[in-house]
PDB file of N, CA and C in Angstrom:
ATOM      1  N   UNK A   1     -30.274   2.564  -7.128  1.00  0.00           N
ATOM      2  CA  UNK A   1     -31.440   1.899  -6.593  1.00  0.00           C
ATOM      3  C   UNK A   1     -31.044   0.527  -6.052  1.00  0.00           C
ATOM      4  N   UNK A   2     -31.776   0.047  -4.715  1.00  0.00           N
ATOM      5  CA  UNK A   2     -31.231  -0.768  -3.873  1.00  0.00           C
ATOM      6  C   UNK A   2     -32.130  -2.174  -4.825  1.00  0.00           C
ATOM      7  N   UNK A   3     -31.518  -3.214  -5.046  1.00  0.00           N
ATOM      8  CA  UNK A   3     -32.208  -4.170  -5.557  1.00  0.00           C
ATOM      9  C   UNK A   3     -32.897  -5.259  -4.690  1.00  0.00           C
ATOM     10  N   UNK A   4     -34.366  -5.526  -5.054  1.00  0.00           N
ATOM     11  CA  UNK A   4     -34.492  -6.577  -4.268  1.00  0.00           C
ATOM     12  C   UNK A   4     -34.414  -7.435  -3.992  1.00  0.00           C
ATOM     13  N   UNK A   5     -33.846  -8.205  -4.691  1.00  0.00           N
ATOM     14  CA  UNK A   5     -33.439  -9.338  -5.058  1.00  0.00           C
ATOM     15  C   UNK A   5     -32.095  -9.595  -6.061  1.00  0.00           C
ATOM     16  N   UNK A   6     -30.758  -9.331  -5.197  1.00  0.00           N
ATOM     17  CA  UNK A   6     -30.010  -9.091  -6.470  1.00  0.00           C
ATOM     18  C   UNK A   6     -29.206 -10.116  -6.678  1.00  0.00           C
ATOM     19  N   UNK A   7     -29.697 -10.884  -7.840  1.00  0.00           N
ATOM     20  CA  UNK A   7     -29.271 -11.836  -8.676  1.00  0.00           C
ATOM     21  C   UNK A   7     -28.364 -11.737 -10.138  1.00  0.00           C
ATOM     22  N   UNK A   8     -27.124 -11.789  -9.717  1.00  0.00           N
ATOM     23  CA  UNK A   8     -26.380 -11.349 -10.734  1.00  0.00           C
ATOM     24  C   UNK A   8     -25.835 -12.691 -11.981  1.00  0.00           C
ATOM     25  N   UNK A   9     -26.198 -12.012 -12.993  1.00  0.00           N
ATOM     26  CA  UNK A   9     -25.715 -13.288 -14.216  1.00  0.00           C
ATOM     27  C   UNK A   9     -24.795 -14.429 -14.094  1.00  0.00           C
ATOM     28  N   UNK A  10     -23.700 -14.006 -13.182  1.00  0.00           N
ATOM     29  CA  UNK A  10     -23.002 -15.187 -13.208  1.00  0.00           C
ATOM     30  C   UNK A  10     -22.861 -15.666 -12.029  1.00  0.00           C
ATOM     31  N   UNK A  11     -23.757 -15.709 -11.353  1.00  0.00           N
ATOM     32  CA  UNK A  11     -24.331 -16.726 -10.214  1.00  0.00           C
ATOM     33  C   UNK A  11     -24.368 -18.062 -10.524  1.00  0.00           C
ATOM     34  N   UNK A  12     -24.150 -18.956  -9.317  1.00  0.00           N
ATOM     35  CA  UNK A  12     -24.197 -20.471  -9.587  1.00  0.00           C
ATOM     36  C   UNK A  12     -26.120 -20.816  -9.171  1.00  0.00           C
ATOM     37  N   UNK A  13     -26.692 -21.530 -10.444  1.00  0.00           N
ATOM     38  CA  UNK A  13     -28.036 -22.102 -10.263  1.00  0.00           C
ATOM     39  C   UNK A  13     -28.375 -21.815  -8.550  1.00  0.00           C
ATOM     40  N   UNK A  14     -27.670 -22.626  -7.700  1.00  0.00           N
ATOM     41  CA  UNK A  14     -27.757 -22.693  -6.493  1.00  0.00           C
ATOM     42  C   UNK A  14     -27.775 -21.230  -5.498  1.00  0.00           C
ATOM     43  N   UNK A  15     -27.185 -20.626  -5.938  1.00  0.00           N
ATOM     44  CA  UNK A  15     -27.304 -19.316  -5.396  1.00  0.00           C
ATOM     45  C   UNK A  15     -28.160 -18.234  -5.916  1.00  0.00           C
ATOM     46  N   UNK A  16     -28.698 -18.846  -6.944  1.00  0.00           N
ATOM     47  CA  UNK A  16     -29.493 -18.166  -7.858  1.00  0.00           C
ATOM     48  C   UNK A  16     -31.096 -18.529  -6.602  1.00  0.00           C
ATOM     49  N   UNK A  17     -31.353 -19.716  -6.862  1.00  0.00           N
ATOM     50  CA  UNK A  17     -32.197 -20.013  -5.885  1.00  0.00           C
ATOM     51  C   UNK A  17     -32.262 -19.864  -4.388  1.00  0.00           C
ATOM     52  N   UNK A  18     -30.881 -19.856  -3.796  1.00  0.00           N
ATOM     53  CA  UNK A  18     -31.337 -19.285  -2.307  1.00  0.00           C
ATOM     54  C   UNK A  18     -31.997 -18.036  -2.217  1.00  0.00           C
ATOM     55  N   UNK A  19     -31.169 -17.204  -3.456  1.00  0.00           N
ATOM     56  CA  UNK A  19     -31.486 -15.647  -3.287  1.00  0.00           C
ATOM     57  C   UNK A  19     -33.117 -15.140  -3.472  1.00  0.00           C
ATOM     58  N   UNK A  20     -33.671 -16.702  -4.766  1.00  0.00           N
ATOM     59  CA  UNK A  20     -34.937 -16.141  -5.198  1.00  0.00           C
ATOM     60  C   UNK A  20     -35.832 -16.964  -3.904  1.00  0.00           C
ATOM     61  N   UNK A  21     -35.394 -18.132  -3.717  1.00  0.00           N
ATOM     62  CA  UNK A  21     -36.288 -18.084  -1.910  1.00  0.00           C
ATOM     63  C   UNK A  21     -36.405 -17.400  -1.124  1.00  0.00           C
ATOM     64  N   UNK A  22     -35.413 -16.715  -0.742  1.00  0.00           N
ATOM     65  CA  UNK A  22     -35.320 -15.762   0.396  1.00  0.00           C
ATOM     66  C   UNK A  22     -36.517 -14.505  -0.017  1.00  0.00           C
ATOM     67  N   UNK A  23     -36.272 -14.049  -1.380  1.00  0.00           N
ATOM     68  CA  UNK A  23     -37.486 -12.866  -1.961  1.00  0.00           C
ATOM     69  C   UNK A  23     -38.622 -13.205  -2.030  1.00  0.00           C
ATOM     70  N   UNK A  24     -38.726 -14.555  -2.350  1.00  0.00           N
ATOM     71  CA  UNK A  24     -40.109 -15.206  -2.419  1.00  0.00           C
ATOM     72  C   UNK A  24     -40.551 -15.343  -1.309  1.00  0.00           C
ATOM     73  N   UNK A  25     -40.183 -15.876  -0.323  1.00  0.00           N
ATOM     74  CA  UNK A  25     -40.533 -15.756   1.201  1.00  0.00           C
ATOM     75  C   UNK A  25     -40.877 -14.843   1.580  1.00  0.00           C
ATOM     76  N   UNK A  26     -40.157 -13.922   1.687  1.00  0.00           N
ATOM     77  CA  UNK A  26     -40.343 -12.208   2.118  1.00  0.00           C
ATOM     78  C   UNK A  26     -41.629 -11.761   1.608  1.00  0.00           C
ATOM     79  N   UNK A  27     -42.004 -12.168   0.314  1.00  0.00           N
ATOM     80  CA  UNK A  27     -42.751 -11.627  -0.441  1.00  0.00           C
ATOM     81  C   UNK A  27     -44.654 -12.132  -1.121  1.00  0.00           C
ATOM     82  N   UNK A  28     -43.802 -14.022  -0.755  1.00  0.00           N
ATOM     83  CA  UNK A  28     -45.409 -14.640  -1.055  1.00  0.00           C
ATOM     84  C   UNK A  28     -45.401 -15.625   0.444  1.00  0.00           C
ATOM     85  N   UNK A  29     -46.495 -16.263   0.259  1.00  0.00           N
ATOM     86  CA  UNK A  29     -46.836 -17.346   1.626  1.00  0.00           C
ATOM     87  C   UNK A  29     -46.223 -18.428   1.838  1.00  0.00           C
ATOM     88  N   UNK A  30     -45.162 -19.049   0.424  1.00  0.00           N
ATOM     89  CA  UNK A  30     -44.777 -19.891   1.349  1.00  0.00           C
ATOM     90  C   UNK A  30     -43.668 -19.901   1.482  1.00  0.00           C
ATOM     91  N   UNK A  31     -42.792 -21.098   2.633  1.00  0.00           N
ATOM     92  CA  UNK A  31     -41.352 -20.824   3.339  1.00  0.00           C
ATOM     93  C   UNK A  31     -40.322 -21.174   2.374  1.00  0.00           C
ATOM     94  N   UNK A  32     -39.445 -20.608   2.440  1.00  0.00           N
ATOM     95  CA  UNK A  32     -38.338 -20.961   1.441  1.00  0.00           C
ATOM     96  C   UNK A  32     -37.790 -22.164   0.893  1.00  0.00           C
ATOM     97  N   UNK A  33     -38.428 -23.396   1.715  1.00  0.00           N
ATOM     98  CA  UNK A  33     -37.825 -24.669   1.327  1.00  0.00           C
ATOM     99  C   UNK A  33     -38.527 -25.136   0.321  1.00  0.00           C
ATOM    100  N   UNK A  34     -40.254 -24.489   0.861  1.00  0.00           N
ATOM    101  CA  UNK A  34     -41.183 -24.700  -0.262  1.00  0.00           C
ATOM    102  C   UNK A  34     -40.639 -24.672  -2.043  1.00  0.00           C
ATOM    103  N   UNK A  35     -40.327 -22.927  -1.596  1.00  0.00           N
ATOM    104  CA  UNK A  35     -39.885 -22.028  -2.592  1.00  0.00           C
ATOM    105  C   UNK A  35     -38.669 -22.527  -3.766  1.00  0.00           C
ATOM    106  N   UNK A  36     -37.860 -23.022  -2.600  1.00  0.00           N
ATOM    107  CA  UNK A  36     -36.175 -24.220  -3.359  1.00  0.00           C
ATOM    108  C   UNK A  36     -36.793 -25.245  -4.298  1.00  0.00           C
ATOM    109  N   UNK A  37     -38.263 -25.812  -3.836  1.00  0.00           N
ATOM    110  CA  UNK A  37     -38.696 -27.251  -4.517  1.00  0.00           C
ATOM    111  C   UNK A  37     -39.414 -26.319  -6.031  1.00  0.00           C
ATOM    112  N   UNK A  38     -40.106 -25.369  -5.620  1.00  0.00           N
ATOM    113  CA  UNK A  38     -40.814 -24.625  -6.694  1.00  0.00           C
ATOM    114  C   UNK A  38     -39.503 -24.217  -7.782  1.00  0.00           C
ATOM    115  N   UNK A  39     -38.625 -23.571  -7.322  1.00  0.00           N
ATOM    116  CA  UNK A  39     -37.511 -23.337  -8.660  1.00  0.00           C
ATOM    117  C   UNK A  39     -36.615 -24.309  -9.082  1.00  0.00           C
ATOM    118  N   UNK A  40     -36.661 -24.980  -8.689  1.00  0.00           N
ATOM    119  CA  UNK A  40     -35.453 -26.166  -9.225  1.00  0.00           C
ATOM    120  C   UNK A  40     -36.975 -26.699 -10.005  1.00  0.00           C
ATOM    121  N   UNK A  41     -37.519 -27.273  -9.537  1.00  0.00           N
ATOM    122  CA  UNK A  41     -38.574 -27.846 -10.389  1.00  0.00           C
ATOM    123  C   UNK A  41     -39.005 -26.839 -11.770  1.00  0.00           C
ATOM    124  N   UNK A  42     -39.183 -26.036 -11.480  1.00  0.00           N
ATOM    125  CA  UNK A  42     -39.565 -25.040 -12.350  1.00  0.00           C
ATOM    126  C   UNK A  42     -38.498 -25.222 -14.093  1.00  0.00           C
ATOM    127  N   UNK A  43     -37.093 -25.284 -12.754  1.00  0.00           N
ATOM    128  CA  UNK A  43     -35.828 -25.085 -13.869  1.00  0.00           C
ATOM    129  C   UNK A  43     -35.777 -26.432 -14.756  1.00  0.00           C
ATOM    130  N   UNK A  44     -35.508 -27.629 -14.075  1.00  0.00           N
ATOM    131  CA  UNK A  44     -36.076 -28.787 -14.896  1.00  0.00           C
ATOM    132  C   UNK A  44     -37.151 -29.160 -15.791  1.00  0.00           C
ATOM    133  N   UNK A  45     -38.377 -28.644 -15.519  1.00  0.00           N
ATOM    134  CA  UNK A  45     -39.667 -28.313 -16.544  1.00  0.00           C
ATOM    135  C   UNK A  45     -39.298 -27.136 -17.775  1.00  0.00           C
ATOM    136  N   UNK A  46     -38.232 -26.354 -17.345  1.00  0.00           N
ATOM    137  CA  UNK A  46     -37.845 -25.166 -18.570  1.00  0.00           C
ATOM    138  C   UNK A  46     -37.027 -24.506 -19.231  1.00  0.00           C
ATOM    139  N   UNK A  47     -35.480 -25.196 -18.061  1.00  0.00           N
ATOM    140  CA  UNK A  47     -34.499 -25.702 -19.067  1.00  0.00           C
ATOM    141  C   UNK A  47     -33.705 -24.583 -18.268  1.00  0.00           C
ATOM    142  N   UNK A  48     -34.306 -23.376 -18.493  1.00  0.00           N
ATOM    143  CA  UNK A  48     -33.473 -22.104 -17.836  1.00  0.00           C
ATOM    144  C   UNK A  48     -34.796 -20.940 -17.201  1.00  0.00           C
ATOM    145  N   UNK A  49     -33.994 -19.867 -16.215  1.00  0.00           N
ATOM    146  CA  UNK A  49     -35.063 -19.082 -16.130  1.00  0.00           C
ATOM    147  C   UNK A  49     -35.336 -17.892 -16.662  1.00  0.00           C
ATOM    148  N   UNK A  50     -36.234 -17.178 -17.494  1.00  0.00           N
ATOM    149  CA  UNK A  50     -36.164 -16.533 -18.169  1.00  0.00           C
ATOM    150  C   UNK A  50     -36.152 -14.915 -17.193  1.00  0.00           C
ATOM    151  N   UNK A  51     -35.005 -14.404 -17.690  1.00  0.00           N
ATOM    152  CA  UNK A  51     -34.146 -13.550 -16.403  1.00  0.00           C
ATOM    153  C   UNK A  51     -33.699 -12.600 -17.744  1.00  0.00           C
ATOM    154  N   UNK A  52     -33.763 -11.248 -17.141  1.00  0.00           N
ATOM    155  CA  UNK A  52     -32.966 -10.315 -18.066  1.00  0.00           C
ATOM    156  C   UNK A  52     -31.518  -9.790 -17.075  1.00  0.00           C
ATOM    157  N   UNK A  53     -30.739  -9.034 -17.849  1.00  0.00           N
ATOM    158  CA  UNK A  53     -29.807  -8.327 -16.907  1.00  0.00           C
ATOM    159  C   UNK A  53     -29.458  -7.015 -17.350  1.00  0.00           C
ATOM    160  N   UNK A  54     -29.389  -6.470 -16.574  1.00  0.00           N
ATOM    161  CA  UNK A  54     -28.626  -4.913 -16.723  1.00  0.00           C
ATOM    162  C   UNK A  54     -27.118  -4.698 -17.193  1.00  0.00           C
ATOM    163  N   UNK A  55     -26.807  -3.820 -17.598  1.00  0.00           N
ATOM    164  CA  UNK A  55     -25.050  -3.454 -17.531  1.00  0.00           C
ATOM    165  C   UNK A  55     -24.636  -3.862 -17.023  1.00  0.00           C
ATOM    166  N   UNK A  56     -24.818  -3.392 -15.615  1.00  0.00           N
ATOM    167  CA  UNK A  56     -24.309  -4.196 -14.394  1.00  0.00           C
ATOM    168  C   UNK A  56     -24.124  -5.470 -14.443  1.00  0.00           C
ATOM    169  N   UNK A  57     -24.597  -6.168 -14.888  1.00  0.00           N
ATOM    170  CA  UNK A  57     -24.699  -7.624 -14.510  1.00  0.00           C
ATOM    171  C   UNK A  57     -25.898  -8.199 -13.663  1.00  0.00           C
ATOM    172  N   UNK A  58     -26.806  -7.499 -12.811  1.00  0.00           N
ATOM    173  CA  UNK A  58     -27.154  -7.652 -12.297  1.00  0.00           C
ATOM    174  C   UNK A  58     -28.738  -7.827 -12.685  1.00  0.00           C
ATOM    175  N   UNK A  59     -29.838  -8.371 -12.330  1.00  0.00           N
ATOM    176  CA  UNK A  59     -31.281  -8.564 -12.417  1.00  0.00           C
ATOM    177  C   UNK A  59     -32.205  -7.194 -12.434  1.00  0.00           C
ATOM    178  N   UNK A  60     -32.303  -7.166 -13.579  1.00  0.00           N
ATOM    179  CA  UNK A  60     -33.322  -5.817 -13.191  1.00  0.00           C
ATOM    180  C   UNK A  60     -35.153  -6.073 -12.738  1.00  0.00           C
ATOM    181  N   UNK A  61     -35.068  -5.181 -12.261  1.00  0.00           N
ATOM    182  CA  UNK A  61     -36.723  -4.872 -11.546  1.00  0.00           C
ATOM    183  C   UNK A  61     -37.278  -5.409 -12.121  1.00  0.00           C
ATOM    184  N   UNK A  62     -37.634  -4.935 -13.547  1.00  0.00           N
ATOM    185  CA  UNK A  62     -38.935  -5.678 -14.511  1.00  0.00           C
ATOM    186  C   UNK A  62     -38.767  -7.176 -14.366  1.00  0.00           C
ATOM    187  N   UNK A  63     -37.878  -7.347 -14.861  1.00  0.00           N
ATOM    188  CA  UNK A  63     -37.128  -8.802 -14.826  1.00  0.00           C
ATOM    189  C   UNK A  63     -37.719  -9.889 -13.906  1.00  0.00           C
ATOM    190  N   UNK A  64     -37.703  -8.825 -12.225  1.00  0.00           N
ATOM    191  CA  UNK A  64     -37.692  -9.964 -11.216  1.00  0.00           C
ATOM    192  C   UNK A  64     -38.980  -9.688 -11.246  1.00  0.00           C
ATOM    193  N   UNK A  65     -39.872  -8.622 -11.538  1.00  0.00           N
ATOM    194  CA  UNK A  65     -41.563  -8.472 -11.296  1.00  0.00           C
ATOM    195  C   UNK A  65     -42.288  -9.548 -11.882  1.00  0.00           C
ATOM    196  N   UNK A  66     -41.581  -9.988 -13.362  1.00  0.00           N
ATOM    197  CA  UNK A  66     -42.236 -11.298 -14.371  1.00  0.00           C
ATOM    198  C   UNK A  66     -42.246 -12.686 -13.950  1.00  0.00           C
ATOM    199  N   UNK A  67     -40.741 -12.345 -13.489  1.00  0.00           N
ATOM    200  CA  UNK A  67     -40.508 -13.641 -12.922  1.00  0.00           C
ATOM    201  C   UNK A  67     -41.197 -14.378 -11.414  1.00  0.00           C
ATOM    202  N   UNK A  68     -41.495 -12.918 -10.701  1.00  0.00           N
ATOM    203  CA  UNK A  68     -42.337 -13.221 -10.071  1.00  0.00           C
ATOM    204  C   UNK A  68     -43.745 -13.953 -10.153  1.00  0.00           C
ATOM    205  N   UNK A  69     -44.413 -12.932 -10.896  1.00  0.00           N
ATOM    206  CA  UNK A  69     -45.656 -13.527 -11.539  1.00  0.00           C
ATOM    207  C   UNK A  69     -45.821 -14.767 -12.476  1.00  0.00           C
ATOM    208  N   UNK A  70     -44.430 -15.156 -13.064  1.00  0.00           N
ATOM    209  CA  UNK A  70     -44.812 -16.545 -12.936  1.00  0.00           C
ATOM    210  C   UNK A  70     -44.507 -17.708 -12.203  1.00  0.00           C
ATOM    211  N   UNK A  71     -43.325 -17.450 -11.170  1.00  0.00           N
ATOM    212  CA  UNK A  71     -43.487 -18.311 -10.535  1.00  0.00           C
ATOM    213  C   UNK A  71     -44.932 -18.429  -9.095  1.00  0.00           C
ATOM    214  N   UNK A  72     -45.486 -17.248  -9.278  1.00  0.00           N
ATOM    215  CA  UNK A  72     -46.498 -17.435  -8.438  1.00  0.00           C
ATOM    216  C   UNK A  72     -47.986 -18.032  -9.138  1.00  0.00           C
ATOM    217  N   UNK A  73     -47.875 -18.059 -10.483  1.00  0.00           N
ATOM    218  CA  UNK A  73     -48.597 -19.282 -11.361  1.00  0.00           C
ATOM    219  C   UNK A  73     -47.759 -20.589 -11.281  1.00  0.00           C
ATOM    220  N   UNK A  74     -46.699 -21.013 -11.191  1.00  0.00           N
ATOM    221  CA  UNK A  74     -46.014 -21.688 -10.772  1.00  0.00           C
ATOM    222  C   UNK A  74     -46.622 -22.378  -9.497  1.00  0.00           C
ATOM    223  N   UNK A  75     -46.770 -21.806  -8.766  1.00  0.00           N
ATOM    224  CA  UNK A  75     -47.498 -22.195  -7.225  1.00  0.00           C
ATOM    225  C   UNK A  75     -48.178 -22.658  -7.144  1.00  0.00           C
ATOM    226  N   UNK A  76     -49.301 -22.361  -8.102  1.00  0.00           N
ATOM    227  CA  UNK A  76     -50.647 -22.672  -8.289  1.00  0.00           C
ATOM    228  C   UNK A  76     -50.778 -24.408  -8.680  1.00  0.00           C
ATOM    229  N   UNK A  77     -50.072 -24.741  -9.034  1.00  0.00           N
ATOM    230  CA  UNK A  77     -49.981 -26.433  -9.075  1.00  0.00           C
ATOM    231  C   UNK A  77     -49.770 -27.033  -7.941  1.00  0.00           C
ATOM    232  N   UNK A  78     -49.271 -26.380  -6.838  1.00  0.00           N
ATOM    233  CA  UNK A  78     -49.404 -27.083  -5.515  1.00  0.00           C
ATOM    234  C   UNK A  78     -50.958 -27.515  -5.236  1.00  0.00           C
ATOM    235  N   UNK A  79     -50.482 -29.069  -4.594  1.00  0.00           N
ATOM    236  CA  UNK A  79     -51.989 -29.481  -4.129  1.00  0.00           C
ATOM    237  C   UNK A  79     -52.095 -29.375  -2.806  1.00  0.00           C
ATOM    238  N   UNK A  80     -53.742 -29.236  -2.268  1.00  0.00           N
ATOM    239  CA  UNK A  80     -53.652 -29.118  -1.322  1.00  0.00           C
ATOM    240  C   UNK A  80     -53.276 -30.046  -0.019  1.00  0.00           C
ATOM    241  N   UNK A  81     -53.059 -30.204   1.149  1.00  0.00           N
ATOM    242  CA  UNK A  81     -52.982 -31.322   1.816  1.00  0.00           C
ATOM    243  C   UNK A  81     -54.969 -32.276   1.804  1.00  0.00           C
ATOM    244  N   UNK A  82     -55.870 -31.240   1.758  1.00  0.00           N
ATOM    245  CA  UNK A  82     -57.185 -32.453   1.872  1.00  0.00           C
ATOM    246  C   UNK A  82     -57.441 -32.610   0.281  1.00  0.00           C
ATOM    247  N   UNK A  83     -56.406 -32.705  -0.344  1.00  0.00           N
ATOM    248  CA  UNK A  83     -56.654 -33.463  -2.090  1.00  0.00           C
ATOM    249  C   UNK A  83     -55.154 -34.469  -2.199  1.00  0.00           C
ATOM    250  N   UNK A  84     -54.732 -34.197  -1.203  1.00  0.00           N
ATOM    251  CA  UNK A  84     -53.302 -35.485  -1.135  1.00  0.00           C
ATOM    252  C   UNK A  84     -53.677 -37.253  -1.293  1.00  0.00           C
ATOM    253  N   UNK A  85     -55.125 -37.275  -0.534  1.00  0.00           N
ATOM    254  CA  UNK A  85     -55.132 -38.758  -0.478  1.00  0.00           C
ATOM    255  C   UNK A  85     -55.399 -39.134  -2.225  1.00  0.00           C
ATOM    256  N   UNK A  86     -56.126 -38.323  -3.085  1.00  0.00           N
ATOM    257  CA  UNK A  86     -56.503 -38.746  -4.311  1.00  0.00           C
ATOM    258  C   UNK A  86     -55.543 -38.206  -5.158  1.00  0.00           C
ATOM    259  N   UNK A  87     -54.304 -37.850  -5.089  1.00  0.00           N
ATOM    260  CA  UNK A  87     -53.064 -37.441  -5.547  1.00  0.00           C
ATOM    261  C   UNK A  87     -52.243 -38.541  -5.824  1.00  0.00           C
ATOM    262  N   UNK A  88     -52.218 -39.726  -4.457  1.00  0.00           N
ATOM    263  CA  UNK A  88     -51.417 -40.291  -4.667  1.00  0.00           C
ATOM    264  C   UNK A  88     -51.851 -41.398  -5.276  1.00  0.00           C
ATOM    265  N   UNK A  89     -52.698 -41.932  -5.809  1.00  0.00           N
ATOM    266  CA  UNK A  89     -53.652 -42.811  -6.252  1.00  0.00           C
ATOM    267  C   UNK A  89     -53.280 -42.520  -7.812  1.00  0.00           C
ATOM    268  N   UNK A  90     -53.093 -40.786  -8.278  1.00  0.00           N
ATOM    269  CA  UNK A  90     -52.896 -40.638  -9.747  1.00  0.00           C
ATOM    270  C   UNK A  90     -51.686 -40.442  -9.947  1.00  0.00           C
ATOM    271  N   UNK A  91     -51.262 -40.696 -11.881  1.00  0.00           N
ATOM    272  CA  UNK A  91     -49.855 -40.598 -11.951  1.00  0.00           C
ATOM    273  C   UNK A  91     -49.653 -38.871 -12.294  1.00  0.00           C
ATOM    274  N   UNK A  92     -50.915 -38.231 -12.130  1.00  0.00           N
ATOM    275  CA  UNK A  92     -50.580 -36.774 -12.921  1.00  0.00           C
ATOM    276  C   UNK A  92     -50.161 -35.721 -11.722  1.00  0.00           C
ATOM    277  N   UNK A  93     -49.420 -36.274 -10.921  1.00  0.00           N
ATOM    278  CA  UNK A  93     -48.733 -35.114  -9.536  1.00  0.00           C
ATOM    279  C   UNK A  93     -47.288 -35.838  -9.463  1.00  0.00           C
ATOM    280  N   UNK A  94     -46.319 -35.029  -8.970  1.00  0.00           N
ATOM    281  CA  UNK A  94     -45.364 -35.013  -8.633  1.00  0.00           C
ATOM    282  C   UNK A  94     -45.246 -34.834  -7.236  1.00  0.00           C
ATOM    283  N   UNK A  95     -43.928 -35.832  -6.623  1.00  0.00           N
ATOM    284  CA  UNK A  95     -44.251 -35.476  -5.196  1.00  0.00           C
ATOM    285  C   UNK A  95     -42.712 -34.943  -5.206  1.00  0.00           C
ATOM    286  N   UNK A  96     -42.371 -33.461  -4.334  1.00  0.00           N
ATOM    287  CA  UNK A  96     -40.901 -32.890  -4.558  1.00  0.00           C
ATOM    288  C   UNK A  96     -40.677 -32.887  -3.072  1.00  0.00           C
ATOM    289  N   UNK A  97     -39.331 -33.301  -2.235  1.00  0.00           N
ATOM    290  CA  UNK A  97     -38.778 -33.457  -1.247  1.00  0.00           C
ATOM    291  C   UNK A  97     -37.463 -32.816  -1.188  1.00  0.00           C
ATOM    292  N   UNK A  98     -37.304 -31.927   0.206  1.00  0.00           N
ATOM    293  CA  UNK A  98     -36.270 -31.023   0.189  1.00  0.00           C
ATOM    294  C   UNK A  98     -36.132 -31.387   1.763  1.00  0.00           C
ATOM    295  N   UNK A  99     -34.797 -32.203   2.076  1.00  0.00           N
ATOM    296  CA  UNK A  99     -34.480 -32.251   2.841  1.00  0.00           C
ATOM    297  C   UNK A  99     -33.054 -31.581   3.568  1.00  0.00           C
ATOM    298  N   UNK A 100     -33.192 -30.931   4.921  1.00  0.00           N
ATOM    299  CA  UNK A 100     -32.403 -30.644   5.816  1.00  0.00           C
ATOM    300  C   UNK A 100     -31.827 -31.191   6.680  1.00  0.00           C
ATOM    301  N   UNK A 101     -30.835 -30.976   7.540  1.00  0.00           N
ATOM    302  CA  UNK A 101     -30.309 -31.875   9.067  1.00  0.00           C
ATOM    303  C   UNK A 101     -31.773 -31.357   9.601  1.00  0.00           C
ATOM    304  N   UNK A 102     -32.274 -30.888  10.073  1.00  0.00           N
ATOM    305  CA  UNK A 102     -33.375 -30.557  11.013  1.00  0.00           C
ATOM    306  C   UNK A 102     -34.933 -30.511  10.509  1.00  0.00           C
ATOM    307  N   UNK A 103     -34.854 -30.753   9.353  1.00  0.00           N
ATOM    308  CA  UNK A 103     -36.959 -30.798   9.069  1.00  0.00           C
ATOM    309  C   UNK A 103     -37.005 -31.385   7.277  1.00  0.00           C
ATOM    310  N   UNK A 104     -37.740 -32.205   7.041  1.00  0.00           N
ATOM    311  CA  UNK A 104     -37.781 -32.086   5.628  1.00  0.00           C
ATOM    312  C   UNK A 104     -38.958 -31.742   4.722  1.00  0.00           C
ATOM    313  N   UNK A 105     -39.214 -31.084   3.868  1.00  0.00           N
ATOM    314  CA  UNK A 105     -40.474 -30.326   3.384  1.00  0.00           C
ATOM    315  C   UNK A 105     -40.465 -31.505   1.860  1.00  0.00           C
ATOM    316  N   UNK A 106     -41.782 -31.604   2.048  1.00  0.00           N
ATOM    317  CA  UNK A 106     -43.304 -32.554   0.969  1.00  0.00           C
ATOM    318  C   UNK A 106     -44.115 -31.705   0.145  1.00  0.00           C
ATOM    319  N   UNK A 107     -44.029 -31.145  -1.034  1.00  0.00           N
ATOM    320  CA  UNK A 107     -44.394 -30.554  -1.352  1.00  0.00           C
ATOM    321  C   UNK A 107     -45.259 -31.687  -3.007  1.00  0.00           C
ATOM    322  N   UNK A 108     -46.398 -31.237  -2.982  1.00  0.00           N
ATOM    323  CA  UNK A 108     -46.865 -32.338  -4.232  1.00  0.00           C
ATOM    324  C   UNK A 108     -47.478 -31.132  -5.322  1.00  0.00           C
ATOM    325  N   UNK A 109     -47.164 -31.315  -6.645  1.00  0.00           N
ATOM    326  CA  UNK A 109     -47.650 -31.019  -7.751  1.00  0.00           C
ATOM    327  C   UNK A 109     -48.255 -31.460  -8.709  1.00  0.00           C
ATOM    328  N   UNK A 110     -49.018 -30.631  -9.368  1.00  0.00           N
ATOM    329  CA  UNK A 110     -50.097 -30.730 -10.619  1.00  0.00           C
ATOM    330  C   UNK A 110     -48.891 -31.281 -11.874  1.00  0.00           C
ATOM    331  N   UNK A 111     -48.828 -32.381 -12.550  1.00  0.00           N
ATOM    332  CA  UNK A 111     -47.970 -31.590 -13.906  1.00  0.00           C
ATOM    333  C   UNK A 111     -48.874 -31.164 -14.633  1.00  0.00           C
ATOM    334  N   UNK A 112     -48.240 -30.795 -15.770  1.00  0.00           N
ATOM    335  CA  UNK A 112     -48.366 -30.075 -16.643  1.00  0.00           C
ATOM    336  C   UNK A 112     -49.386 -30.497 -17.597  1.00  0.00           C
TER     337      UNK A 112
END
């Protein structure tokens, strides 16, 4: 079975996350840079990601289905852009920045 996302155990953090942007993209609404600020953040709020593996080494299905569903509760702390002006006024959001040579993505959060 072809995996959809195949994230194998001894991946570097960093490649761990391109791979789960790229699925997340494919898969929910927002663009992958979004997606980079959502898991690194995620990983800092939880230390590690809670990931199973197969024999193989590799990520199994169930695995990535959970992980899905929570990083798409994960999401859900994004604010919107017409609740930004009273965001920045409070200390309870985070503002996460992912910059490129060509565009840089603003992404603001709820904490916890």
């Amino acid at each position: 079975m072809l995996l959809q996302c195949p994230v194998h155990k001894n991946d570097s953090l960093n490649k761990k996350n391109v791979k789960f942007s790229k699925y997340f993209n494919n898969n929910y609404h927002y663009e992958r840079s979004v997606w980079r600020l959502l898991l690194n953040q995620f990983y800092l709020e939880q230390g590690e990601y809670p990931l199973r593996f197969g024999a193989d080494g590799y990520l199994t299905e169930s695995s990535l289905n959970k992980f899905s569903d929570i990083m798409e509760n994960f999401s859900e702390r994004i604010v919107d852009t017409i609740d930004l002006l009273s965001s920045r006024a409070s200390g309870d959001y985070l503002t996460l920045v992912y910059e490129t040579g060509i565009a840089t993505t603003i992404v603001t959060l709820r904490k916890r």
